[in-house]
N, C-alpha and C. Protein backbone atom coordinates (compact mmCIF):
# COMPACT_ATOMS: atom_id res chain seq x y z
N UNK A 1 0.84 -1.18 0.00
CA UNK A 1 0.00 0.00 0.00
C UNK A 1 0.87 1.23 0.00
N UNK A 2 0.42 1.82 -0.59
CA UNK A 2 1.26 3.26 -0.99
C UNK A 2 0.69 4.83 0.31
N UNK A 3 1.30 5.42 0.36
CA UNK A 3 1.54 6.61 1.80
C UNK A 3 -0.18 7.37 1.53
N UNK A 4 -0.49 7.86 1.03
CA UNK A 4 -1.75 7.85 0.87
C UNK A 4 -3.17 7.02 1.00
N UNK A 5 -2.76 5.65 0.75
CA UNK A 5 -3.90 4.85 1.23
C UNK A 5 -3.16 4.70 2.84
N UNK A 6 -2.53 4.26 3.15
CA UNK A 6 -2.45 4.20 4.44
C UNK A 6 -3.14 5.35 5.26
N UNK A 7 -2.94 6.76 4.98
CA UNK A 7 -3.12 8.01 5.50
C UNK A 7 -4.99 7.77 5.43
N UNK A 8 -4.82 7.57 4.37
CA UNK A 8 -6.81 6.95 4.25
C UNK A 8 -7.20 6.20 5.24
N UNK A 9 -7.23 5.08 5.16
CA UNK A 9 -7.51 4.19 6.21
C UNK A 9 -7.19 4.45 7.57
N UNK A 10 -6.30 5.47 7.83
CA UNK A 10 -6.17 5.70 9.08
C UNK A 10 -6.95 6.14 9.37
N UNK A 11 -7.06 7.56 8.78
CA UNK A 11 -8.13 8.34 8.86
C UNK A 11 -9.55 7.81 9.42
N UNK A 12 -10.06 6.43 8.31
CA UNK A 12 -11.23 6.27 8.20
C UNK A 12 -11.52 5.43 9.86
N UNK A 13 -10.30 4.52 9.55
CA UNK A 13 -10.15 3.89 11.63
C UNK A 13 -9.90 4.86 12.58
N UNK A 14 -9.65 5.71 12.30
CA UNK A 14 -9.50 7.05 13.49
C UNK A 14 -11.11 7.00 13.38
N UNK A 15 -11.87 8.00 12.77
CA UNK A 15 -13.26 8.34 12.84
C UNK A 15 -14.12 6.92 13.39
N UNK A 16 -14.14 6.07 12.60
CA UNK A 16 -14.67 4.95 13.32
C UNK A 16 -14.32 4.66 14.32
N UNK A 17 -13.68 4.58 14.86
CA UNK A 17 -13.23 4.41 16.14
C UNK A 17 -13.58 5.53 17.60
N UNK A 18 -13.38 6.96 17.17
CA UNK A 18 -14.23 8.03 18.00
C UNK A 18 -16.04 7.27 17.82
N UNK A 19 -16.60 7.19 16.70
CA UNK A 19 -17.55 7.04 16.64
C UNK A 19 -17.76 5.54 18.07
N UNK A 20 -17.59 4.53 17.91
CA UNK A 20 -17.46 4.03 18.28
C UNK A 20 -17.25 4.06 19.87
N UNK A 21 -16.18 4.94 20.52
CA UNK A 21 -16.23 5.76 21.52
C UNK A 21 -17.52 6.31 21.94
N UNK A 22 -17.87 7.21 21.43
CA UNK A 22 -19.32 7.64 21.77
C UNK A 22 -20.54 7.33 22.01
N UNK A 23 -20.93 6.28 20.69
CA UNK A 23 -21.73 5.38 21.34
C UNK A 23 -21.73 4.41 22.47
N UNK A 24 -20.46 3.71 22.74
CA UNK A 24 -20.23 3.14 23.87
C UNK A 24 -21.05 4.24 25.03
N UNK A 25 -20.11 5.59 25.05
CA UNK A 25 -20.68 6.31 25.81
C UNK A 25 -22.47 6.45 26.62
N UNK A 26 -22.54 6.81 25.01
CA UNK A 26 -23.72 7.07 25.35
C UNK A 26 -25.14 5.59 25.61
N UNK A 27 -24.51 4.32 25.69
CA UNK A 27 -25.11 3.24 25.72
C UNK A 27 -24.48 2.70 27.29
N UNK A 28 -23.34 3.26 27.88
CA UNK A 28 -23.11 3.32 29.10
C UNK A 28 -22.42 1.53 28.78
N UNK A 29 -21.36 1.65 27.75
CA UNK A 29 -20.73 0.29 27.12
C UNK A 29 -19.26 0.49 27.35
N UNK A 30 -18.92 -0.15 28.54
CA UNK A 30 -17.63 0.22 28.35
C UNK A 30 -17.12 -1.07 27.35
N UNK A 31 -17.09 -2.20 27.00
CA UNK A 31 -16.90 -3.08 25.87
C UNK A 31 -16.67 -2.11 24.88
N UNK A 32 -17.98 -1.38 24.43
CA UNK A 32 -17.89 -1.22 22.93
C UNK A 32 -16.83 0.60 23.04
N UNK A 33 -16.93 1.02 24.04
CA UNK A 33 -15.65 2.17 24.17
C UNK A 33 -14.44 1.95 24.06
N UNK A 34 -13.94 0.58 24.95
CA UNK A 34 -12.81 0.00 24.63
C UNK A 34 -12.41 -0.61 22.77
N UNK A 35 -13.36 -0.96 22.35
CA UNK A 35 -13.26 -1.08 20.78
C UNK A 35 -13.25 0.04 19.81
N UNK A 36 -13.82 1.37 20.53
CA UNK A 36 -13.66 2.53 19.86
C UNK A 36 -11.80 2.57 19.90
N UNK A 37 -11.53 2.48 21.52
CA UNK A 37 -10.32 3.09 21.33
C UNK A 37 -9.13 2.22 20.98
N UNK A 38 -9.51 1.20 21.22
CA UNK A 38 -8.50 0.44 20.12
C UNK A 38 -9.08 0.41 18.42
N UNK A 39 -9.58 0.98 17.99
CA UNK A 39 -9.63 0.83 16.48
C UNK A 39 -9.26 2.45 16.32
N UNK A 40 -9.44 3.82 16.68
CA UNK A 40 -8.53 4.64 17.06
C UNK A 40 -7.30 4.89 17.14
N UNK A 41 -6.74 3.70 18.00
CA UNK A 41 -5.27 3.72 17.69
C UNK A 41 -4.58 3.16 16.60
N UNK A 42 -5.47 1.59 15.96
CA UNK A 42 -4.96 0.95 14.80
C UNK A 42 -5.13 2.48 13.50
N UNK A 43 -6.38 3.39 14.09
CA UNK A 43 -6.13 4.47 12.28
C UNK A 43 -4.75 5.16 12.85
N UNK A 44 -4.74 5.54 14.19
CA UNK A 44 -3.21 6.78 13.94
C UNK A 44 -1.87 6.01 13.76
N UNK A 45 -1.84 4.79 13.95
CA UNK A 45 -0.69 3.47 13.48
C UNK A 45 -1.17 3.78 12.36
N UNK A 46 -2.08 3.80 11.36
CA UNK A 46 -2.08 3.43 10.03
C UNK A 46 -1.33 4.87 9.64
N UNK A 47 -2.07 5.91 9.86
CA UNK A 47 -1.22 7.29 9.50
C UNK A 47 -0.40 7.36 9.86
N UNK A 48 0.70 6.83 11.14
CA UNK A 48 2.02 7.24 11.09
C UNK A 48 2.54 6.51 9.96
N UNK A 49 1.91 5.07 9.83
CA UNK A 49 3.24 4.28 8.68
C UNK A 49 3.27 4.97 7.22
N UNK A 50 1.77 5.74 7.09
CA UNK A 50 1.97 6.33 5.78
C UNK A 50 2.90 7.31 5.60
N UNK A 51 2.95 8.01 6.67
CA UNK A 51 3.90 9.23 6.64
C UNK A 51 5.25 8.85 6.40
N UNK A 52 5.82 7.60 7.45
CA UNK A 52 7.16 6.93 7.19
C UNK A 52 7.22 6.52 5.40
N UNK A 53 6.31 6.05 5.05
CA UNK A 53 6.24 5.63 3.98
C UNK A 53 6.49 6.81 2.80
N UNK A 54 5.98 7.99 2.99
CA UNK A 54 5.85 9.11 2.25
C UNK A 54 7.30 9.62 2.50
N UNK A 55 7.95 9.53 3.89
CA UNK A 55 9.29 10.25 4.27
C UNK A 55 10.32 9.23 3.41
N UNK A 56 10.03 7.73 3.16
CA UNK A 56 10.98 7.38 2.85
C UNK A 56 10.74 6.46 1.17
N UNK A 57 9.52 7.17 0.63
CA UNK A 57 9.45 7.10 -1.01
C UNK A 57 8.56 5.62 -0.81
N UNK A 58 7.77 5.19 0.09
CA UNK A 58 6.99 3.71 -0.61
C UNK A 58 8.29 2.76 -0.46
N UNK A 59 9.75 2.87 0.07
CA UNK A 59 10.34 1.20 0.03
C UNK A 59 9.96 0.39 1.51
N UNK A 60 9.07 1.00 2.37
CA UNK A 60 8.83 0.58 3.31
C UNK A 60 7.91 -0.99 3.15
């Protein structure tokens, strides 16, 4: 995957993942909060590797 789709998908697991957060919240879920914030962290892992990827041309 090339530095841009990674940066994508992070993105899109970042948002899903807040989302995810919230509803937990607001369903009084700590289960499904804990799955917000681990799928949260898998998008900003996905955006750092794109960036490495972008810093070092895609041979990553």
């Amino acid at each position: 995957m090339g530095e841009l789709t990674d940066k994508a998908k992070g993105a899109v697991n970042e948002g899903v993942g807040k989302a995810k957060q919230e509803i937990g919240k607001q369903r009084n879920d700590p289960d499904q909060q804990a799955e917000g914030l681990g799928q949260e962290a898998k998008g900003k892992a996905q955006g750092v590797k794109g960036s490495v990827k972008g810093a070092m041309g895609d041979r990553v």
